[in-house]
N, C-alpha and C. Protein backbone atom coordinates (compact mmCIF):
# COMPACT_ATOMS: atom_id res chain seq x y z
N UNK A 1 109.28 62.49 129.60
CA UNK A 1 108.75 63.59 128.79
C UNK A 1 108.94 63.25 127.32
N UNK A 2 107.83 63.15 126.28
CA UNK A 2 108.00 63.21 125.35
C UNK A 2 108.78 64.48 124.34
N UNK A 3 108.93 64.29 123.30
CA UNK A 3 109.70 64.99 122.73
C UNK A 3 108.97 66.59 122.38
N UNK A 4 107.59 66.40 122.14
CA UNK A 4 106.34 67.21 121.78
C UNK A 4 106.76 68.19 122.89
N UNK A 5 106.42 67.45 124.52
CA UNK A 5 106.75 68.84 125.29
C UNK A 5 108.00 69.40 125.12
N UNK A 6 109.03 68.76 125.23
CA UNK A 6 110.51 69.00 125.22
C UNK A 6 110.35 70.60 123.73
N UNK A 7 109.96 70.11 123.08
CA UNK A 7 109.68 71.44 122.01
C UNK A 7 109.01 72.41 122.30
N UNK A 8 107.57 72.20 123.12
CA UNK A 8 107.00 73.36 123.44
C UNK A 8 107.12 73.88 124.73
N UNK A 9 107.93 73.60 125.60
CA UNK A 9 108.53 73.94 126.68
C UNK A 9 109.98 75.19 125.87
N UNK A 10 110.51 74.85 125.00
CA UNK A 10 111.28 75.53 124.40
C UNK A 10 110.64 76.55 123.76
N UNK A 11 109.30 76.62 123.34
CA UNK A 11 108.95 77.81 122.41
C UNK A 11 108.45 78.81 123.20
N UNK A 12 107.77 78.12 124.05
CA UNK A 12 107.40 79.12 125.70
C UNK A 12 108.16 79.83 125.73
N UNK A 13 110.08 79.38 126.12
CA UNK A 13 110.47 79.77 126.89
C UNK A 13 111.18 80.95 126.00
N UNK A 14 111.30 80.89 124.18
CA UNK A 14 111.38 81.52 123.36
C UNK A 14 111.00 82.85 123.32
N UNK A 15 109.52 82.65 123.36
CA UNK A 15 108.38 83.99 123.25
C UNK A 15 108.40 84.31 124.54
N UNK A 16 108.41 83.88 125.81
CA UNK A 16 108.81 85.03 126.67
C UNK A 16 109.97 85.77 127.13
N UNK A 17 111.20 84.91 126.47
CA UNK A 17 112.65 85.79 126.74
C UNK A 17 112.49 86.86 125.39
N UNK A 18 111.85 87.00 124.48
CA UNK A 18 111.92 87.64 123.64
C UNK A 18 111.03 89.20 124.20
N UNK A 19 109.74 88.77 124.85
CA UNK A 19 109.07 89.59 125.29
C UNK A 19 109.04 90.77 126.29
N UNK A 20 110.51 90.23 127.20
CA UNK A 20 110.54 90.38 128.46
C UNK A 20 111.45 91.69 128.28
N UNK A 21 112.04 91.79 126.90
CA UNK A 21 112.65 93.64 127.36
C UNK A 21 111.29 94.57 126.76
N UNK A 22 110.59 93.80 125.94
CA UNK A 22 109.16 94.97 125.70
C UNK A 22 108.37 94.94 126.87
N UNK A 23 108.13 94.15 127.53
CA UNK A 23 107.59 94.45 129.06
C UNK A 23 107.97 94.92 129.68
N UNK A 24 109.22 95.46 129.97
CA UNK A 24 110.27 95.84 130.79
C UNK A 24 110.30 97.57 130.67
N UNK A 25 110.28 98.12 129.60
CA UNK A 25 110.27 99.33 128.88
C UNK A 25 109.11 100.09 129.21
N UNK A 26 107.31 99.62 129.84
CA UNK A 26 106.37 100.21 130.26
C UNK A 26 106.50 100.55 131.16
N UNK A 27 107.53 101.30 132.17
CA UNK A 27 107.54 102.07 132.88
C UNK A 27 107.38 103.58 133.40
N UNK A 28 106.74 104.11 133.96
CA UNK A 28 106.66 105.71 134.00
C UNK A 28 108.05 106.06 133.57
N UNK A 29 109.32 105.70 133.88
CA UNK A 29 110.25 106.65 133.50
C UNK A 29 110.85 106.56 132.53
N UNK A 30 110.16 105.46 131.33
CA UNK A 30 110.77 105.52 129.73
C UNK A 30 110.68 106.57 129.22
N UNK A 31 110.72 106.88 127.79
CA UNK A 31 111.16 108.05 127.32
C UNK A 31 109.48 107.77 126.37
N UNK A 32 109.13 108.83 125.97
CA UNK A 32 108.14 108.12 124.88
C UNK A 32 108.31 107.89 124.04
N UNK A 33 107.18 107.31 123.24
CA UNK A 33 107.77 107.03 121.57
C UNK A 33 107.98 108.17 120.89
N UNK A 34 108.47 107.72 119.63
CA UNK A 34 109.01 108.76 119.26
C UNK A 34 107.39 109.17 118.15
N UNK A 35 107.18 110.41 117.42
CA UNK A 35 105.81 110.71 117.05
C UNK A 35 105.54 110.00 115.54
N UNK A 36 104.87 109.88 115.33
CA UNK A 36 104.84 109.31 113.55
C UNK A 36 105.27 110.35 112.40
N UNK A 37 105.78 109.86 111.84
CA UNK A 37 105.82 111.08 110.79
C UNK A 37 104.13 110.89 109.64
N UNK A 38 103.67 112.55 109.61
CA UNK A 38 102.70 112.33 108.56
C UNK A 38 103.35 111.97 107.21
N UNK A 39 102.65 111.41 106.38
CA UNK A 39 103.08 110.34 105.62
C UNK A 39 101.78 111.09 104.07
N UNK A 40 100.38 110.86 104.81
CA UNK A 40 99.36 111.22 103.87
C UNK A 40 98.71 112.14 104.04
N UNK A 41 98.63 113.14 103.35
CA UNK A 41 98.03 114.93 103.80
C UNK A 41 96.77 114.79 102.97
N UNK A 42 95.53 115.02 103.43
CA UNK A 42 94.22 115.17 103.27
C UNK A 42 94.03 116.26 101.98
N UNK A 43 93.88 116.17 101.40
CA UNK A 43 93.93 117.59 100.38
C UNK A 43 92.71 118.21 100.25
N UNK A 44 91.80 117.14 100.60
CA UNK A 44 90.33 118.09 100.43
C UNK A 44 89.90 119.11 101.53
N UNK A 45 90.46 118.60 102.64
CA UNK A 45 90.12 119.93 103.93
C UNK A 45 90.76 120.74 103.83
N UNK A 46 91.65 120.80 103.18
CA UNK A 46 92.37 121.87 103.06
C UNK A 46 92.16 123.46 102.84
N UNK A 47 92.08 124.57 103.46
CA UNK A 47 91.77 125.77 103.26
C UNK A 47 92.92 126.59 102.63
């Protein structure tokens, strides 16, 4: 094995241990996110 794979065998294995608790978390019984806070209020619709 050259060295090239030897590196990208490592970055693979990088980006999916990294990935694998955000995949993990799409389950029906997570909690949801939490809501955005409004940030920018429209002023012209305003009544």
């Amino acid at each position: 094995m050259s060295a090239g794979w030897i590196v990208f065998v490592i970055c693979i294995v990088f980006v999916v241990g990294a990935a694998l608790p955000l995949i993990g978390k799409r389950g029906a019984g997570s909690t949801p996110p939490i809501p955005r806070k409004e940030t920018l209020r429209d002023w012209r619709n305003e009544k």
